[in-house]
Structures are given as structure tokens and as C-alpha cells.
Protein backbone atom coordinates (compact mmCIF):
# COMPACT_ATOMS: atom_id res chain seq x y z
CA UNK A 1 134.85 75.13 101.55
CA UNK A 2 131.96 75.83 99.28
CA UNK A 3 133.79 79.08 97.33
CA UNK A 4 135.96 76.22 95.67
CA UNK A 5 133.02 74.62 94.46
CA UNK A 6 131.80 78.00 92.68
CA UNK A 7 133.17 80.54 89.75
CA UNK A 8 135.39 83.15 90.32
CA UNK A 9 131.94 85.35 89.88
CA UNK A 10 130.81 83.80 92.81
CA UNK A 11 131.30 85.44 96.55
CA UNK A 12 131.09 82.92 99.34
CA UNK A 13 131.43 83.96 102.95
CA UNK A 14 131.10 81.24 105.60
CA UNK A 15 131.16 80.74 109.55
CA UNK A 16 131.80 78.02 111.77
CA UNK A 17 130.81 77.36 115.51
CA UNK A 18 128.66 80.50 117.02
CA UNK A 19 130.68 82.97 114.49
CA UNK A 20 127.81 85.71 113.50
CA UNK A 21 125.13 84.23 116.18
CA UNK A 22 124.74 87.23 117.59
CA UNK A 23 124.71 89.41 114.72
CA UNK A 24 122.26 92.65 114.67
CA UNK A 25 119.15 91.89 112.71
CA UNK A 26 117.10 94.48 110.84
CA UNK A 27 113.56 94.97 112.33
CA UNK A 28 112.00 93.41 109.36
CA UNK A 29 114.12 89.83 110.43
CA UNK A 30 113.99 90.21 113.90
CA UNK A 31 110.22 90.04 114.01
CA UNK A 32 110.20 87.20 111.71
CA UNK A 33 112.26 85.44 114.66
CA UNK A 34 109.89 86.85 117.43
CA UNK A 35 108.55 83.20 117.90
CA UNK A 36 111.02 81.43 117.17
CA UNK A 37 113.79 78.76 119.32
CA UNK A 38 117.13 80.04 120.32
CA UNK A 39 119.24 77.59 118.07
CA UNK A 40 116.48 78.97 114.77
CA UNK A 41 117.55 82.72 115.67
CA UNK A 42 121.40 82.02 116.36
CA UNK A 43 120.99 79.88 112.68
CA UNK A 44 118.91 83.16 111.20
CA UNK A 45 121.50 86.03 112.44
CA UNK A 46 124.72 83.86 111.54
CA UNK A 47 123.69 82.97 108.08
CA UNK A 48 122.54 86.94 107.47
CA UNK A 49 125.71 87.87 108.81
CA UNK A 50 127.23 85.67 105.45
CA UNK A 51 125.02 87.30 103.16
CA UNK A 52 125.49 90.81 103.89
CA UNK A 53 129.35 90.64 104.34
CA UNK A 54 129.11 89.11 100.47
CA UNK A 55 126.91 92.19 99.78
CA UNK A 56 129.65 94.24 100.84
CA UNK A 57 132.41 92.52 98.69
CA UNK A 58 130.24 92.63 95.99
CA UNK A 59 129.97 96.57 96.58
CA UNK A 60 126.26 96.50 97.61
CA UNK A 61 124.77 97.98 100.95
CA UNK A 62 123.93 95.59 103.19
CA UNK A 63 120.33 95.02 103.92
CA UNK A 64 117.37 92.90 104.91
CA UNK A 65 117.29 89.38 103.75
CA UNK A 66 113.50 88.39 103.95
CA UNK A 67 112.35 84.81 103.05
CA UNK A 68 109.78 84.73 100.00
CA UNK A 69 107.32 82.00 98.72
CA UNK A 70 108.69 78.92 100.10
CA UNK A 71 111.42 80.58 102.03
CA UNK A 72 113.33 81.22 99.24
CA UNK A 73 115.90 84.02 100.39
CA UNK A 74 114.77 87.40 98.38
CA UNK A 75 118.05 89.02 96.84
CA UNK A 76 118.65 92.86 96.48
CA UNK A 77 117.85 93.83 92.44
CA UNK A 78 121.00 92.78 90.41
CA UNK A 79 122.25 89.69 92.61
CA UNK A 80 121.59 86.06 92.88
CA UNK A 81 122.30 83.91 95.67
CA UNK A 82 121.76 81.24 97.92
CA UNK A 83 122.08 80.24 101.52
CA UNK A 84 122.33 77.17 104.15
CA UNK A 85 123.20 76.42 107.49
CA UNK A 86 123.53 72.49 109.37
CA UNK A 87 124.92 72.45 112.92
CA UNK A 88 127.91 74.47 113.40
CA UNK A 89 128.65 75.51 110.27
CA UNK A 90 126.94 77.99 107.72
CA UNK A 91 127.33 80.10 104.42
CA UNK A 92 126.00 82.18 101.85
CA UNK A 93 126.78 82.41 98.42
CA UNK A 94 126.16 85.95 95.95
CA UNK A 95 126.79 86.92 92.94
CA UNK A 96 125.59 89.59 89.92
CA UNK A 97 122.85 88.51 88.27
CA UNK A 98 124.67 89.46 85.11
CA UNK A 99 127.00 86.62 85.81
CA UNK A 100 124.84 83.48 86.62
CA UNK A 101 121.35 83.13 85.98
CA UNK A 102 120.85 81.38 89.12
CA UNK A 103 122.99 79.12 92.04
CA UNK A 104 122.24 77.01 94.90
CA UNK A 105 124.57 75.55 97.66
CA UNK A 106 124.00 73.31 100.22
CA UNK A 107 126.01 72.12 103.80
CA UNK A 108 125.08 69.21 105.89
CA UNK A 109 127.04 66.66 108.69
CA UNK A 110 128.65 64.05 107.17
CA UNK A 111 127.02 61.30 108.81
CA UNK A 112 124.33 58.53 107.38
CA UNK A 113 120.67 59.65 106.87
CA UNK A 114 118.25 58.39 109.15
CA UNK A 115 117.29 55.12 108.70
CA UNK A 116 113.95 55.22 106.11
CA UNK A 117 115.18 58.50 104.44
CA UNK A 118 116.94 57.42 101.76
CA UNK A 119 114.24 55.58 99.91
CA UNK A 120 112.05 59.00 100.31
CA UNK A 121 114.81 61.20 98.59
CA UNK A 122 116.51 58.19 96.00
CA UNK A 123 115.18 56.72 92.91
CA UNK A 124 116.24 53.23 92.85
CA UNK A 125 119.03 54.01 90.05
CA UNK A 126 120.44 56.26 92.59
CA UNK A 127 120.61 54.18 95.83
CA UNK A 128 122.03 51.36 93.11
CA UNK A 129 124.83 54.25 92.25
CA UNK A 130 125.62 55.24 95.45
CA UNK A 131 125.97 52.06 97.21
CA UNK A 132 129.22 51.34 94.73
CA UNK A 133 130.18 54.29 95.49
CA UNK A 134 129.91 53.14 99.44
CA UNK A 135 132.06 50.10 98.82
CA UNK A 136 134.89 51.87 97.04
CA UNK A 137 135.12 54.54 99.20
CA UNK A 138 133.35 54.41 102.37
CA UNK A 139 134.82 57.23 103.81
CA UNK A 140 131.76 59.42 102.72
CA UNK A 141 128.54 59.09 103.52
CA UNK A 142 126.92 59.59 99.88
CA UNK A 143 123.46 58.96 101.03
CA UNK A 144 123.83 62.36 102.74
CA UNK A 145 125.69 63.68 99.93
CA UNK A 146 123.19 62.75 97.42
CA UNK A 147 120.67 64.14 99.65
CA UNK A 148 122.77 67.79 99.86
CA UNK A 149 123.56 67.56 95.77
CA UNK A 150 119.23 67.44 95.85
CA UNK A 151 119.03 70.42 98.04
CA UNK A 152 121.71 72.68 95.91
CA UNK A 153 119.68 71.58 92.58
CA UNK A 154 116.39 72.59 94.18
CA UNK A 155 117.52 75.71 95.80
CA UNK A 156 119.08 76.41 91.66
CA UNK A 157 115.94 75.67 90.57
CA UNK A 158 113.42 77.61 92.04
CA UNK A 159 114.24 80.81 91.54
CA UNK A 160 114.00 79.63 88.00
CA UNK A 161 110.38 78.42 87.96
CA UNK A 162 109.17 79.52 91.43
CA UNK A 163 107.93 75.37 91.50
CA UNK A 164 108.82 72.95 93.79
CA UNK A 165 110.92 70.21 92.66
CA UNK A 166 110.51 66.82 94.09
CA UNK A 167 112.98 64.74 95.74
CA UNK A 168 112.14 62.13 92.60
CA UNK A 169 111.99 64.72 89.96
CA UNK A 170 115.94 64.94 89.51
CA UNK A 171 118.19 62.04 88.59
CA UNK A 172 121.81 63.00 90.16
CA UNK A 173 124.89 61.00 89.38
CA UNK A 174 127.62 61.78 91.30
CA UNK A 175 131.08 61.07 90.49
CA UNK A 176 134.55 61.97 91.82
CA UNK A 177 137.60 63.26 90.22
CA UNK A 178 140.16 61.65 89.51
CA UNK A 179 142.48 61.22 91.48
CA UNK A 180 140.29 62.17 94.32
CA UNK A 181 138.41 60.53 97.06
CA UNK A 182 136.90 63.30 98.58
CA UNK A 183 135.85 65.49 95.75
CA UNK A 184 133.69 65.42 92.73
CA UNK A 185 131.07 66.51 90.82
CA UNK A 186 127.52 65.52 89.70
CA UNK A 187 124.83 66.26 86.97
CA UNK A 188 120.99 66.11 87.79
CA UNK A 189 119.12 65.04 84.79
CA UNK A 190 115.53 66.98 85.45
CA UNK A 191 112.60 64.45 84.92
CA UNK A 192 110.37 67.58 84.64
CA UNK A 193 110.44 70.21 81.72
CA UNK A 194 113.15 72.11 82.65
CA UNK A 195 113.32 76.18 83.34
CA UNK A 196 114.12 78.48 80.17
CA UNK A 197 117.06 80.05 80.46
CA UNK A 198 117.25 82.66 77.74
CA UNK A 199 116.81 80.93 74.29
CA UNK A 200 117.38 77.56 75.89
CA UNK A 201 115.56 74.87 77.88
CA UNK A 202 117.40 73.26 80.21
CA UNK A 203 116.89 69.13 80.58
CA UNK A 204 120.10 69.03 83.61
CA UNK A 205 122.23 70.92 85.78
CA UNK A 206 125.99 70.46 86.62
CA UNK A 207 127.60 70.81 89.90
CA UNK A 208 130.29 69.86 91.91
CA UNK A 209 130.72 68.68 95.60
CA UNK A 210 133.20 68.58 98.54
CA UNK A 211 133.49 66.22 101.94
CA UNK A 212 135.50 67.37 104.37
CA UNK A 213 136.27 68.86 108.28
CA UNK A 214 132.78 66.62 108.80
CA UNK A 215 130.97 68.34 106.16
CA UNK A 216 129.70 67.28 102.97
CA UNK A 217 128.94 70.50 100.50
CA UNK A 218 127.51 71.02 97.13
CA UNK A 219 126.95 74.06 94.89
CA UNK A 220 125.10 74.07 91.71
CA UNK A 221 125.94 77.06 89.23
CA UNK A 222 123.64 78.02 86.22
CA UNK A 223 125.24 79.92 83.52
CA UNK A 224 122.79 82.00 81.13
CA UNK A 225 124.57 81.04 77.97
């Protein structure tokens, strides 16, 4: 589901259901998870189990994936990457750091925000943009959509900047191919000075999103040139 939404570069390994809930966790993990609810561990061990089968394709041992300064996943030397996990379904996404500078993805239930969210996460140029969208195709929920394509440009950004982005601090436009109701892409216009990326400053990022089997996905890649 997400791989499609990623380069070639890119490895993507993904489980459904409770596939990988009970996967062995190193001891570093497992006391991370010593205090924590069942449905947080099964979450934890079945979104590891993603990462370190990509580790393997990508020909690198598996091995502890310990959250960093604001959670953010830390990545064996050499590899970039990014992770997520919504009820029933998770995935992690690697790849040589040669390849991108930096990626983000993002999974959640297709289904409408709760009511008040929308006007916490949505400038008002957004809501305006989505709510066409909702007329012409109202078989996606693009409040929740907009809300993932937000997620997938933060978790691209910070390993960037290692700053938080606000909810407000991206403008995202989504759009969908043509052709396609179910399928598009968007760009994020940064209302913040953007992260350097060798010689360049970036003011955007591009990415591209997916709604199906009652998921909505988006991945965000960052090339270095």
C-alpha cells in the first residue's frame, strides 16, 4: 500500500491484523514497554518487526530501534526511515541514506476526524480545499487525509531540523490524478524557513497519497539533489 507511494530506493514492509504482535523485542525495547498497555506493546513489537525485516532486505543486521528526541525512530548509520501504525494495520519504510535525504509515511482509518479537530490541524485555505474535494468525491474522508499528508511531512521534516513543525506551519494541497478517485498526490508549501538540503533550501515538499482497504496513506520522499 504505502511501497507504491515511494521510489524504487525505498523498502516498505507492512502488516495487517496482529501480524508481528508478538514479535521478540531486544532488551533495550522491551524495557521501554515495561509500563506500558497491551494494545502500545502489540503496536511497538509489530511495527519493529517491519523495520528490521526492511533492514534485512536492505542487507543490514537487524537491531534495536530506540525512539530519540521526540520519538523520532533512531536509524542504524547509513539508512533513513520512517514508521507508523493506526488500528490494525502498520509499516515501516527504509532506505540508504545515500539515496534520500530523508522520508516520512503515515497510515490512519479512513473515517472523519473527530468533530473540533479539523480546525486545530487546517488553515482555513485548506478546510476551503478540501471541502470541494468532499463534494466531488465523497468517498474519502480528506479531513483525515489531510491530517495523515501533515503527519508524513512532519515525520520528513524532522530529521531534517530536529524542530517541531506545527500543524499550521505547512500549507498542503492535495490533488488526485487523473483519472483517479482514490489516488493522488500533494505538495506542502513550508510557512517556516525550510531545512538545507545540501546547497539548497527547501520552501515545500512533494508527496503522494493512497485510500484504500479502509486506509488512507501518505509518504513524503526528499531527494538530496
Amino acid at each position: 500500500m504505502i511501497e507504491e507511494l515511494l521510489p524504487a530506493t525505498v523498502v516498505v514492509m507492512e502488516a495487517r491484523g496482529d501480524e508481528g504482535a508478538d514479535a521478540p523485542l531486544y532488551p533495550q525495547e522491551a524495557a521501554l514497554m515495561e509500563r506500558a498497555v497491551e494494545k502500545r506493546r502489540r503496536e511497538f513489537r509489530a511495527v519493529r518487526s517491519c523495520a528490521r525485516r526492511a533492514m534485512e532486505k536492505l542487507g543490514v543486521p537487524p537491531q534495536p530501534v530506540l525512539p530519540g528526541e521526540r520519538g523520532a525512530p533512531g536509524w542504524p548509520a547509513g539508512l533513513a526511515g520512517s514508521m507508523t501504525h493506526c488500528t490494525g494495520y502498520c509499516a515501516a519504510a527504509l532506505v540508504r541514506a545515500d539515496d534520500l535525504a530523508s522520508l516520512g509515511i503515515d497510515a490512519e482509518v479512513q473515517g472523519p476526524l473527530p468533530e473540533g479537530v479539523l480546525s486545530s490541524v487546517a488553515l482555513p485555505g485548506e478546510a476551503e480545499r478540501i471541502g470541494r474535494l468532499a463534494v466531488d468525491r465523497p468517498e474519502v474522508h480528506w479531513d483525515r487525509l489531510l491530517f495523515s499528508a501533515k503527519e508524513a511531512v512532519y515525520k520528513a521534516w524532522f530529521p531534517l531540523t530536529g524542530k517541531w513543525l506545527d500543524f499550521m506551519e505547512a500549507d498542503i494541497e492535495l490533488s488526485t490524478d487523473p483519472g483517479e478517485r482514490t489516488r493522488g498526490g500533494f505538495r506542502a508549501a513550508l510557512l517556516v524557513p525550510g531545512p538545507w538540503v545540501g546547497d539548497r533550501r527547501l520552501d515545500h515538499f512533494t508527496g503522494r497519497w493512497t485510500a484504500e482497504s479502509g486506509l488512507v496513506a501518505t509518504a513524503v520522499a526528499v531527494p538530496h539533489g
